[in-house]
Protein backbone atom coordinates (compact mmCIF):
# COMPACT_ATOMS: atom_id res chain seq x y z
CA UNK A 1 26.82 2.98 -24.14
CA UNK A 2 27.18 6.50 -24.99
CA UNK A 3 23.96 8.57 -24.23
CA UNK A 4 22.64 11.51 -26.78
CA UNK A 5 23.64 14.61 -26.65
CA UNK A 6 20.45 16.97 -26.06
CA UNK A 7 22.36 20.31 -26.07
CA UNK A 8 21.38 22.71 -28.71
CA UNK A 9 18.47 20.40 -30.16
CA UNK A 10 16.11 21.82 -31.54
CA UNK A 11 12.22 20.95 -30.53
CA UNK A 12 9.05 21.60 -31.37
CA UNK A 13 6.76 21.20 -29.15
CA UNK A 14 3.20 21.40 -30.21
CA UNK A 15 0.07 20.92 -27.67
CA UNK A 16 -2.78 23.22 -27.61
CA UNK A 17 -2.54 23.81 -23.59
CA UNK A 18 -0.70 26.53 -22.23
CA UNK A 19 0.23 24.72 -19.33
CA UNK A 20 1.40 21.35 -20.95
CA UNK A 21 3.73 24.10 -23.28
CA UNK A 22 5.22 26.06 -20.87
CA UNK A 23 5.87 22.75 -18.28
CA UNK A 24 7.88 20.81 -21.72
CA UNK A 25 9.49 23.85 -22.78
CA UNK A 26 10.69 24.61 -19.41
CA UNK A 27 12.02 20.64 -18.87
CA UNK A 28 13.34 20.51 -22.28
CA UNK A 29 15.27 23.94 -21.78
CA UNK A 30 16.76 22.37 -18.44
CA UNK A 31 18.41 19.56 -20.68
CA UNK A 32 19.94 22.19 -23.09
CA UNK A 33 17.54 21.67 -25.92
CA UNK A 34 15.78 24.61 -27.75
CA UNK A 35 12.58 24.45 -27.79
CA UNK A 36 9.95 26.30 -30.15
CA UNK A 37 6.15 26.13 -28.94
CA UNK A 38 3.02 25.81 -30.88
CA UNK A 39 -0.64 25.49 -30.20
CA UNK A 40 -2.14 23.94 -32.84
CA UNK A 41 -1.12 21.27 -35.76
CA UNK A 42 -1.61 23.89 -38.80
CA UNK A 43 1.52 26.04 -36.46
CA UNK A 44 3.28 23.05 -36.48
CA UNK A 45 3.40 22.52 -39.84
CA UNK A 46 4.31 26.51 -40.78
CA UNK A 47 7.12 26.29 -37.85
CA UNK A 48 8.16 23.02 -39.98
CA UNK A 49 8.24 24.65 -42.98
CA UNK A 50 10.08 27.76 -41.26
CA UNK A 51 12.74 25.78 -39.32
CA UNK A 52 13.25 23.99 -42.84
CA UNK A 53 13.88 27.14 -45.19
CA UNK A 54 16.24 28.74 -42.30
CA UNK A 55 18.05 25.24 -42.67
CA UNK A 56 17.90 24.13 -38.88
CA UNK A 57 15.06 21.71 -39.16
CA UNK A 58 14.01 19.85 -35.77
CA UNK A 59 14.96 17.27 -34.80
CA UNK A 60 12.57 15.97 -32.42
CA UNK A 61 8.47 17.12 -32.19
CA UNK A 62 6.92 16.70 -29.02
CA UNK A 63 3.08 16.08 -30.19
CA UNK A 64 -0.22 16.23 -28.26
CA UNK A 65 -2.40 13.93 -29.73
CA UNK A 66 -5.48 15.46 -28.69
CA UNK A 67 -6.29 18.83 -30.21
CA UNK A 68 -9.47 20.63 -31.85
CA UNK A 69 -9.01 20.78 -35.71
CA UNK A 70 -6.46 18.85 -36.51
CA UNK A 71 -5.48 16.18 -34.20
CA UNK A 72 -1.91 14.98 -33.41
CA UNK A 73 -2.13 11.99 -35.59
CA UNK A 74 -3.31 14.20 -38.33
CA UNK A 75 -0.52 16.06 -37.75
CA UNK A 76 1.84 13.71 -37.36
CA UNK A 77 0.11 12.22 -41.31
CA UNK A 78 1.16 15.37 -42.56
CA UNK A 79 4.41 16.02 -41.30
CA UNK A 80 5.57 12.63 -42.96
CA UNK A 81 4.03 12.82 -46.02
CA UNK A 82 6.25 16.05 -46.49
CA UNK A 83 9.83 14.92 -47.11
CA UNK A 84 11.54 18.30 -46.01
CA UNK A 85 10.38 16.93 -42.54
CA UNK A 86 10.35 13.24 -42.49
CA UNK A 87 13.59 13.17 -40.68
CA UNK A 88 12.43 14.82 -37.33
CA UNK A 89 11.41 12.13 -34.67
CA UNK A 90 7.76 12.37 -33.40
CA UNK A 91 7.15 11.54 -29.47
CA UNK A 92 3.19 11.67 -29.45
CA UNK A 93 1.62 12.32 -26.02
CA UNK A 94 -1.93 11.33 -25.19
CA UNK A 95 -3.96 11.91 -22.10
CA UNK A 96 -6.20 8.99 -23.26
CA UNK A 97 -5.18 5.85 -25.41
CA UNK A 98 -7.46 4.70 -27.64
CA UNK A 99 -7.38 1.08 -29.66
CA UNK A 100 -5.47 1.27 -32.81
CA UNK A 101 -3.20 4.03 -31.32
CA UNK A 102 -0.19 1.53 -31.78
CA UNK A 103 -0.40 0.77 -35.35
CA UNK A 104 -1.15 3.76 -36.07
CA UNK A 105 2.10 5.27 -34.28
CA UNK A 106 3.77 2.46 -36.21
CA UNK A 107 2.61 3.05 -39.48
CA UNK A 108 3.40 6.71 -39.41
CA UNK A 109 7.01 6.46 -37.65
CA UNK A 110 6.02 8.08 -34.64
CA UNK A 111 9.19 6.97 -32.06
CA UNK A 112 7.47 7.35 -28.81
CA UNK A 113 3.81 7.64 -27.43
CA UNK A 114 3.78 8.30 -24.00
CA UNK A 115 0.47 8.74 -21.65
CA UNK A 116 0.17 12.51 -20.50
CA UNK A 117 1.30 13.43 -17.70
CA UNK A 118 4.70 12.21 -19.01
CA UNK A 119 7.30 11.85 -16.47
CA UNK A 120 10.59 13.55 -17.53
CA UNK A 121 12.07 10.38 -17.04
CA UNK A 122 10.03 9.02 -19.37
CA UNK A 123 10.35 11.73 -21.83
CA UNK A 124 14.30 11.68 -21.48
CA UNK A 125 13.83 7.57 -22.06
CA UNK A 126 11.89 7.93 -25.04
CA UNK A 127 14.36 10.78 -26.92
CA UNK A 128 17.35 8.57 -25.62
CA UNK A 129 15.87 5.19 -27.12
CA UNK A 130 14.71 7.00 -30.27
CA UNK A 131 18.40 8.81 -31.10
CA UNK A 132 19.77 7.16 -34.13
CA UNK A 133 16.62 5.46 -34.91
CA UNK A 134 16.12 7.21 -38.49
CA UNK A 135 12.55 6.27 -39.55
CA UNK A 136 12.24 3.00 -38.05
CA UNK A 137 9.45 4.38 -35.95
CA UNK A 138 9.67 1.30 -33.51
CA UNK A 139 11.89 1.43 -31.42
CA UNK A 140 10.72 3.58 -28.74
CA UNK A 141 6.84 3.11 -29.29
CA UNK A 142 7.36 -1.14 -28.71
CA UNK A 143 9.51 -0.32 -25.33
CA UNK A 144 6.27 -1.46 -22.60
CA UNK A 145 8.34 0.81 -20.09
CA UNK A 146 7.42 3.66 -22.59
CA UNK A 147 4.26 2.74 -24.18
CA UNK A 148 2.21 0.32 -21.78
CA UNK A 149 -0.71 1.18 -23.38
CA UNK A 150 0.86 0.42 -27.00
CA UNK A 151 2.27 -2.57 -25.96
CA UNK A 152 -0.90 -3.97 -24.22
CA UNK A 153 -3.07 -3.14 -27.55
CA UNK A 154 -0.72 -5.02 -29.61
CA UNK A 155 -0.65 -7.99 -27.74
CA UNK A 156 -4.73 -8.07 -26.84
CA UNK A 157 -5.45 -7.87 -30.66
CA UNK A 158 -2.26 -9.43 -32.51
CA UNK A 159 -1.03 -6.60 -34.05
């Protein structure tokens, strides 16, 4: 099995700690990605919209899911209701799971949802078991090495 290529992809990463930013962007960088940094989901959506009119969209977004204003599912609503973005894979990260998080990852596409802090194993898991995977949304987010927490939740309350 041939594994993705992550040189030259393009990121965003959007979280609204400094820290959590600069520790991706430095991992991600390490792997030959290029990574663009955000702090908050309205950035996300105007470095979406940016990345799109330029014509090098990204390809993956590396999402915090727990930010004042608008949260990381929020986000993650918004970026696929627009279609110039629905094509970028979503990797949500979460310092705490909450029930529902699973279907909700499911229902908006979101490829990976990983409990912060992520390991950059697990990060480099997630992208690998997500390339290809245009809109499916599941394949990543069911893996239980990947999601435990998703995984758990959908078997404790059948769906």
């Amino acid at each position: 099995m041939e594994l993705p290529s992550f040189e030259g992809l393009e990121v965003l990463v959007v979280d609204d700690n400094r820290t959590n930013r600069f520790f991706l962007a430095e991992l991600l960088s390490r792997w030959g990605m290029k990574p663009v940094c955000v702090d908050t989901g309205k950035g996300a959506l105007a470095a979406l919209a940016e990345a799109h009119t330029s014509g090098a969209p990204f390809e993956l977004i590396i999402l915090d899911g727990h930010m004042p204003v608008m949260d990381g599912f929020t986000t993650a609503e918004n970026i696929r209701q627009n279609a110039d973005f629905s094509a970028s894979k979503i990797v949500m990260l979460t310092s705490a799971g909450s029930r529902g998080d699973g279907d909700r990852c499911r229902r908006l596409g979101i490829q990976g949802y990983l409990l912060k802090p992520a390991k950059s194993s697990e990060l480099f898991q997630c992208h690998r078991g997500s390339a290809g995977n245009q809109g499916g949304g599941e394949r990543a987010s069911r893996d239980p090495a990947l999601a435990p927490r998703v995984m758990q939740e959908s078997q404790d309350t059948g769906g």
